[in-house]
N, C-alpha and C. Protein backbone atom coordinates (compact mmCIF):
# COMPACT_ATOMS: atom_id res chain seq x y z
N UNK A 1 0.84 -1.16 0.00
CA UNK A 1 0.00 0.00 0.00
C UNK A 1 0.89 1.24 0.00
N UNK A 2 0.65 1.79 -0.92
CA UNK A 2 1.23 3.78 -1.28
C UNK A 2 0.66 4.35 -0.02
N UNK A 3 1.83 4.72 0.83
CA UNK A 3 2.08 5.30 1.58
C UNK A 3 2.74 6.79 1.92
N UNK A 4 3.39 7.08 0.81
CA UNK A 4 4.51 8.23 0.45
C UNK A 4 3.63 9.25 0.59
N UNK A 5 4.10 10.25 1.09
CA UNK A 5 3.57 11.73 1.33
C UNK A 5 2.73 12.14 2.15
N UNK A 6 2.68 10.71 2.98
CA UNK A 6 1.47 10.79 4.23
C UNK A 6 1.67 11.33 5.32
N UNK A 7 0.88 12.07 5.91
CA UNK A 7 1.62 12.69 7.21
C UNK A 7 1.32 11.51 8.47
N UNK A 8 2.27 11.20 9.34
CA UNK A 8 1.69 10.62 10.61
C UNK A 8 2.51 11.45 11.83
N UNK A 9 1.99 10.48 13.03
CA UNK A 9 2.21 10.93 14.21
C UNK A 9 3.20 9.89 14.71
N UNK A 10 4.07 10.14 15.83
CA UNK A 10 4.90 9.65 16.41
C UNK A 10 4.74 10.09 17.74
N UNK A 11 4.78 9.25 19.09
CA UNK A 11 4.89 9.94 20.42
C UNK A 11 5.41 10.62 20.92
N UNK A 12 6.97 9.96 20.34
CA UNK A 12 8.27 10.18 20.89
C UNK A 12 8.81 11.90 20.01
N UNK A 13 8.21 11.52 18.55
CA UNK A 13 9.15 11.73 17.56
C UNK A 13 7.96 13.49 17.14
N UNK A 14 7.11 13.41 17.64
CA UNK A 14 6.16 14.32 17.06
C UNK A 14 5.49 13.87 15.54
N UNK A 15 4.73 15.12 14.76
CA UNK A 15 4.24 14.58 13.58
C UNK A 15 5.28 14.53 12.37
N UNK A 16 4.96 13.64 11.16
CA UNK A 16 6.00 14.18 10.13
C UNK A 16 5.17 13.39 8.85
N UNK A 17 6.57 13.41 8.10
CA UNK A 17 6.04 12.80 7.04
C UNK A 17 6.87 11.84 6.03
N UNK A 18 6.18 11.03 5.57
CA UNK A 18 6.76 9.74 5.32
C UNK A 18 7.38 10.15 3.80
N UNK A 19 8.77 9.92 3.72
CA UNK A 19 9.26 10.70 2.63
C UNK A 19 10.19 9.55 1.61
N UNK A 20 9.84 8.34 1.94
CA UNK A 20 10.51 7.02 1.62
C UNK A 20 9.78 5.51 1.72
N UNK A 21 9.37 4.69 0.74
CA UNK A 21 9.30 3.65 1.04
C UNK A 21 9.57 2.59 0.45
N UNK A 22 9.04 1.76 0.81
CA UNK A 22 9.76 0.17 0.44
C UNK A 22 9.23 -1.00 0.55
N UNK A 23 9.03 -1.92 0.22
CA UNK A 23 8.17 -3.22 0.56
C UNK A 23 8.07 -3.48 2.41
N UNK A 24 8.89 -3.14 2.87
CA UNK A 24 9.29 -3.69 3.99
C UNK A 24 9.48 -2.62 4.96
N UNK A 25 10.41 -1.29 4.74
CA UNK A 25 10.16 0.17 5.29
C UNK A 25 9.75 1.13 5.02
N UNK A 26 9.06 2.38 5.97
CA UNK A 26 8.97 3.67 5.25
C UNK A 26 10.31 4.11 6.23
N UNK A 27 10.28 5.84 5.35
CA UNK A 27 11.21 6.81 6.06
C UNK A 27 10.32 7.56 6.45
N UNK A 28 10.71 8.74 7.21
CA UNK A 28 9.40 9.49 8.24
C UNK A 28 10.44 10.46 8.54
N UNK A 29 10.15 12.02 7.90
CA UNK A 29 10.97 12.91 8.33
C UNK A 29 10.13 14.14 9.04
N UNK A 30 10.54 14.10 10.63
CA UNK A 30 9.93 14.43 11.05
C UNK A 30 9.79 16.09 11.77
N UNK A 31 9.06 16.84 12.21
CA UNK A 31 9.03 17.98 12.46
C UNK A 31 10.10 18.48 13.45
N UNK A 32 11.38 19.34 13.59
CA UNK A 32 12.31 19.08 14.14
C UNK A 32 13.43 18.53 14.19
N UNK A 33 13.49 18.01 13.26
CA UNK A 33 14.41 16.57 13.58
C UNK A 33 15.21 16.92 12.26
N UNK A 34 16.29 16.70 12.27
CA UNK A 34 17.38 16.88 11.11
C UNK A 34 17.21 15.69 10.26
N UNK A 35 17.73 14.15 10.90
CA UNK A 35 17.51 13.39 10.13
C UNK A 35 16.41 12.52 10.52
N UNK A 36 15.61 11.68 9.07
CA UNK A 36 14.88 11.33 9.05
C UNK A 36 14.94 9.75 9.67
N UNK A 37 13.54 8.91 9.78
CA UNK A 37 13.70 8.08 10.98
C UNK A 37 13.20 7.11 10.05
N UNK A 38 13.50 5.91 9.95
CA UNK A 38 13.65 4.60 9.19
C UNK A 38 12.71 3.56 9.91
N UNK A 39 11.60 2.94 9.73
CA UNK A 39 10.68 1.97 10.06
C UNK A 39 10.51 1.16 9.72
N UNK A 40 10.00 -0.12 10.37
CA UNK A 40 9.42 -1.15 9.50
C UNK A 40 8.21 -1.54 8.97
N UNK A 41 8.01 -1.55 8.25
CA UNK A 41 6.52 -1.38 7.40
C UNK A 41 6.10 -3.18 7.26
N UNK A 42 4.58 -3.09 7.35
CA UNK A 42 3.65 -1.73 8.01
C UNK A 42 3.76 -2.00 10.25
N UNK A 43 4.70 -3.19 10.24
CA UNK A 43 4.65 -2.83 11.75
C UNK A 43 4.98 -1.86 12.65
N UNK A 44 5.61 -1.05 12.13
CA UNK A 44 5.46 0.17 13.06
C UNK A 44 4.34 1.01 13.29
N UNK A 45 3.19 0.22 11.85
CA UNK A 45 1.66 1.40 12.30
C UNK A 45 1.34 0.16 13.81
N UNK A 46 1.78 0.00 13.94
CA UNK A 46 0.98 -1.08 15.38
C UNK A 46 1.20 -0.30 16.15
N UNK A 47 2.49 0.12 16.53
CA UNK A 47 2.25 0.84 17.53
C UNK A 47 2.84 2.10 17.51
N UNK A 48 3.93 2.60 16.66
CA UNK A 48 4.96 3.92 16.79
C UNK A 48 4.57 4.46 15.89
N UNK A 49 4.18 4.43 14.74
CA UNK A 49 3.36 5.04 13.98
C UNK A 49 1.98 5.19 13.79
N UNK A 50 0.68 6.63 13.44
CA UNK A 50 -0.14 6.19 13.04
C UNK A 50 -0.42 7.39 12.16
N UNK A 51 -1.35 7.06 11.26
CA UNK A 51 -1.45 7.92 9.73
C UNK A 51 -2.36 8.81 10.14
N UNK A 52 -2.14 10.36 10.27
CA UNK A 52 -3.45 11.33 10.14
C UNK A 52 -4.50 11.19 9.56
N UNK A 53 -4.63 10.19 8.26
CA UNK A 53 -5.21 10.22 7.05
C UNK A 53 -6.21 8.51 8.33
N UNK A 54 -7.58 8.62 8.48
CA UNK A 54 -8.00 7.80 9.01
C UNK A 54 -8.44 6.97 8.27
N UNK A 55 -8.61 6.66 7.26
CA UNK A 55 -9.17 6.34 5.99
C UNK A 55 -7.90 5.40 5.68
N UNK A 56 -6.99 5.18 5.91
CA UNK A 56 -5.46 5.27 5.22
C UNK A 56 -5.03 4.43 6.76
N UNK A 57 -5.28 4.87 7.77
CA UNK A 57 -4.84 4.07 9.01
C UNK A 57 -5.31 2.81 8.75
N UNK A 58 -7.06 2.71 8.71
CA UNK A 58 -7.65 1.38 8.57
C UNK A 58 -7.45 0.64 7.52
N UNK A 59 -6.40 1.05 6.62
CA UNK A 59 -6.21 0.38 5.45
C UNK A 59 -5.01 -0.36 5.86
N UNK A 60 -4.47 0.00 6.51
CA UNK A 60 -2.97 -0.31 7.14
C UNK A 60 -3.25 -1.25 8.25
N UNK A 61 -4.10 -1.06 9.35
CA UNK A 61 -4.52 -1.97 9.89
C UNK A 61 -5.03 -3.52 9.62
N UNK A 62 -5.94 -2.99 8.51
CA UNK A 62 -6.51 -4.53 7.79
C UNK A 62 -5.61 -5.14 7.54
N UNK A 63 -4.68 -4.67 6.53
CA UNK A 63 -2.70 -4.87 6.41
C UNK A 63 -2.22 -5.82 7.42
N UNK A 64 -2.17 -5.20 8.69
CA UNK A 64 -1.54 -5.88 9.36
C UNK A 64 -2.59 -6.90 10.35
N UNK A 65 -3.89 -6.74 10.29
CA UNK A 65 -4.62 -7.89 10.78
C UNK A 65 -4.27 -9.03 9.39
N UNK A 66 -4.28 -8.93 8.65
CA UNK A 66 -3.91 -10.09 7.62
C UNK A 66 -2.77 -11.00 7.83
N UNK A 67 -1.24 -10.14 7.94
CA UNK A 67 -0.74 -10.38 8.58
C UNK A 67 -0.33 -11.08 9.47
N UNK A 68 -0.98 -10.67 10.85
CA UNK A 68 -0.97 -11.61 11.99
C UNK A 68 -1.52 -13.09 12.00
N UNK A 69 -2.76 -12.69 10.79
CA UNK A 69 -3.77 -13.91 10.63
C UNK A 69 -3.20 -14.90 9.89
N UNK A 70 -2.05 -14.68 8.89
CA UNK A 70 -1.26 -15.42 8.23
C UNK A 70 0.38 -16.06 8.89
N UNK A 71 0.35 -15.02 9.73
CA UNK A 71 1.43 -15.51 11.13
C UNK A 71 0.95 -16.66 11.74
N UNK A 72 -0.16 -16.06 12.39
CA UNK A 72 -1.47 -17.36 13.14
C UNK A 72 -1.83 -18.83 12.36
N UNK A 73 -1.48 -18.85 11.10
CA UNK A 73 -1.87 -19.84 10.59
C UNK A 73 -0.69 -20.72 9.81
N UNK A 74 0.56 -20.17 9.98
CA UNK A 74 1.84 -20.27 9.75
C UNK A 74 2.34 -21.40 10.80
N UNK A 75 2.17 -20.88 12.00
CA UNK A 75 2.21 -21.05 13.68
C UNK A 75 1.91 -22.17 13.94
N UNK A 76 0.43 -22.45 13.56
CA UNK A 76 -0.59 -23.52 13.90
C UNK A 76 0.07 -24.90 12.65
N UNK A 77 0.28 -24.56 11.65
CA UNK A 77 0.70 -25.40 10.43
C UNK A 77 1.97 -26.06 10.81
N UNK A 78 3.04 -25.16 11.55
CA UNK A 78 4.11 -26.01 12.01
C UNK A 78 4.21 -26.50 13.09
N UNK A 79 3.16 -25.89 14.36
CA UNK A 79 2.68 -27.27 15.15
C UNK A 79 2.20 -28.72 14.35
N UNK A 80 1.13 -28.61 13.71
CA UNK A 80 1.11 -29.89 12.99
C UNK A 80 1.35 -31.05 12.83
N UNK A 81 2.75 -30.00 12.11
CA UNK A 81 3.75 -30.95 11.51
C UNK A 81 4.48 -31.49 12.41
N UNK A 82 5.18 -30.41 13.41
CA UNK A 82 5.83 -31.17 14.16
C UNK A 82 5.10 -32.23 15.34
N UNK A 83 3.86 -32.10 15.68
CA UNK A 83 3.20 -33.40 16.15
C UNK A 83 3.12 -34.75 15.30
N UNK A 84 2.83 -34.06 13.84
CA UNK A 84 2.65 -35.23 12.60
C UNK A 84 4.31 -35.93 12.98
N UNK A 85 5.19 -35.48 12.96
CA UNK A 85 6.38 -35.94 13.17
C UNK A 85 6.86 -36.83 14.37
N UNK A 86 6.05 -36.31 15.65
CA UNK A 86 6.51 -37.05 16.79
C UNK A 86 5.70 -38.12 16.41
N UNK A 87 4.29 -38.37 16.11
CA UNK A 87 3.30 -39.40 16.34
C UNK A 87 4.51 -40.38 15.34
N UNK A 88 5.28 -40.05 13.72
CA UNK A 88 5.86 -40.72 13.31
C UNK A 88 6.91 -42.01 13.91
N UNK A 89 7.53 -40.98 14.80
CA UNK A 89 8.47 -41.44 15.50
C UNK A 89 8.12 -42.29 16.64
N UNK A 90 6.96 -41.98 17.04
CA UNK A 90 6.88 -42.91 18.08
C UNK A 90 6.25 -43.98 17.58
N UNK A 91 5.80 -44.20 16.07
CA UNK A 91 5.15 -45.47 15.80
C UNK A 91 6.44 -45.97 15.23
N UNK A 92 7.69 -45.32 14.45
CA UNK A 92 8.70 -46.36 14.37
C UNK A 92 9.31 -46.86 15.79
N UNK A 93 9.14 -45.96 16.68
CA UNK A 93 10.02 -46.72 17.75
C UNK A 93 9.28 -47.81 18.02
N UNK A 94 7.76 -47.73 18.02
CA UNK A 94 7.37 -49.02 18.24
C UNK A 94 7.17 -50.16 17.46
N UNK A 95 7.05 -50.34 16.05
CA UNK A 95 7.61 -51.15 15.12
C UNK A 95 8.94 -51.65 15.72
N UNK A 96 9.81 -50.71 16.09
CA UNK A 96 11.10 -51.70 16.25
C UNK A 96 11.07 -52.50 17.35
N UNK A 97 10.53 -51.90 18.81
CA UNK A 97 10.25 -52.40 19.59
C UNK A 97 9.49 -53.86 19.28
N UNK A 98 8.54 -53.74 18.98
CA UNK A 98 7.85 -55.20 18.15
C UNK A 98 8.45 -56.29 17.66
N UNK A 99 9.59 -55.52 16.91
CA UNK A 99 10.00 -56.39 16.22
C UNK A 99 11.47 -57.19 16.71
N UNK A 100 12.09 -56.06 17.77
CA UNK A 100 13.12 -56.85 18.85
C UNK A 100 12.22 -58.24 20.02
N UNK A 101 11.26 -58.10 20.06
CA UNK A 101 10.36 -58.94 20.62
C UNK A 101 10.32 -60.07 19.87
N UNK A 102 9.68 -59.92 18.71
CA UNK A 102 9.39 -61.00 17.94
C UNK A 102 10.83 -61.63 17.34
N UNK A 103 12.09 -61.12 17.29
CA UNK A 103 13.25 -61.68 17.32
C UNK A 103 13.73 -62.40 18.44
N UNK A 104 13.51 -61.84 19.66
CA UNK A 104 14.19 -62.23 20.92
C UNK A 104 13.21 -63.53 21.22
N UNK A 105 11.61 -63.44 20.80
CA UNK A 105 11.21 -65.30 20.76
C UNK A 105 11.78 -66.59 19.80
N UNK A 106 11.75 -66.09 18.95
CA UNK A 106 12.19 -66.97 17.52
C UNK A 106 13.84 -67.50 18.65
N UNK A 107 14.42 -66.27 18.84
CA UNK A 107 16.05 -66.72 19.40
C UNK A 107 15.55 -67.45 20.57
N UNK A 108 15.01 -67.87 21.63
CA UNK A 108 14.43 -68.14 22.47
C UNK A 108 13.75 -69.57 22.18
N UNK A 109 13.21 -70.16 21.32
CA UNK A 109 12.71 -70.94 20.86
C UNK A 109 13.99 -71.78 20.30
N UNK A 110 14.96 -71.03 19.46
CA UNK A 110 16.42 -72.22 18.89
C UNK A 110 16.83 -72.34 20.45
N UNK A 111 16.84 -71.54 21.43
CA UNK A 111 18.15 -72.19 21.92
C UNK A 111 17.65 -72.42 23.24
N UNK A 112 15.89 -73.51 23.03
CA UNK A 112 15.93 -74.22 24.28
C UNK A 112 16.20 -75.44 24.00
N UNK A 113 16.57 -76.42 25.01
CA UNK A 113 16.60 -77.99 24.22
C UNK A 113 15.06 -78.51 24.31
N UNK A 114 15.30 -79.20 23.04
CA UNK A 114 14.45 -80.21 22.67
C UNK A 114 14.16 -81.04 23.70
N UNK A 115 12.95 -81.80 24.03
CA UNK A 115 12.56 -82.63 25.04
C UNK A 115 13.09 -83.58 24.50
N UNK A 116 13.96 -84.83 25.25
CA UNK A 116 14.70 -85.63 24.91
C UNK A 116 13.58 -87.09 24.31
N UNK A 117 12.34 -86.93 25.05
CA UNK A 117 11.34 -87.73 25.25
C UNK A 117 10.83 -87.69 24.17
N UNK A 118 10.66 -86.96 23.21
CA UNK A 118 10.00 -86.33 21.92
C UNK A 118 10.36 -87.17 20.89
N UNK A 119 12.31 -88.03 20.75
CA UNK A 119 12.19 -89.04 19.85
C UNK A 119 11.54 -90.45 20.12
N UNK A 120 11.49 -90.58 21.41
CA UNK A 120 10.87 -92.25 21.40
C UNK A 120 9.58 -92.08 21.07
């Protein structure tokens, strides 16, 4: 979202205006201030920035409710997986487990003796 030439507010910083941007930052040169102040876009409208233009705030907001909502679902997707992963692991451990069992009878079975009684 075109942001350039917007005026906002700052707490710290007073009002100014956004004289730079970028996929990822604006610049914000502000009333007073010699040099201009470098942000990260659009998270700094969360909280250190907000746009005079109210019309233009809530556009930025939706922005970053999307955002979060795609964070949120990012989040939840690699829980998942990484459960999909443990449940993996714990069904090979138990396959092997199983299957040291079913070896350790078979070995168990060669090496008892034969009932001697069994040839007559």
């Amino acid at each position: 979202m075109d942001v350039m030439n917007e005026r906002v507010s700052h707490r710290q910083f007073g009002d100014g205006m956004i004289t730079g941007q970028t996929e990822t930052t604006v610049v914000v040169k502000f009333s007073g201030q010699e040099d201009a102040k470098k942000f990260s876009y659009p998270s700094a409208f969360e909280s250190y920035l907000k746009l005079c233009n109210p019309a233009l705030q809530e556009k930025v907001n939706g922005e970053l409710k999307k955002i979060k909502m795609h964070a949120e679902d990012e989040r939840k997707l690699q829980e998942e997986e990484e459960e999909r992963r443990i449940q993996e692991k714990r069904a090979a451990v138990k396959k092997v487990s199983v299957a040291k069992k079913k070896t350790a009878k078979k070995v168990k079975k060669v090496s008892e003796p034969e009932d001697e009684d069994s040839d007559i």
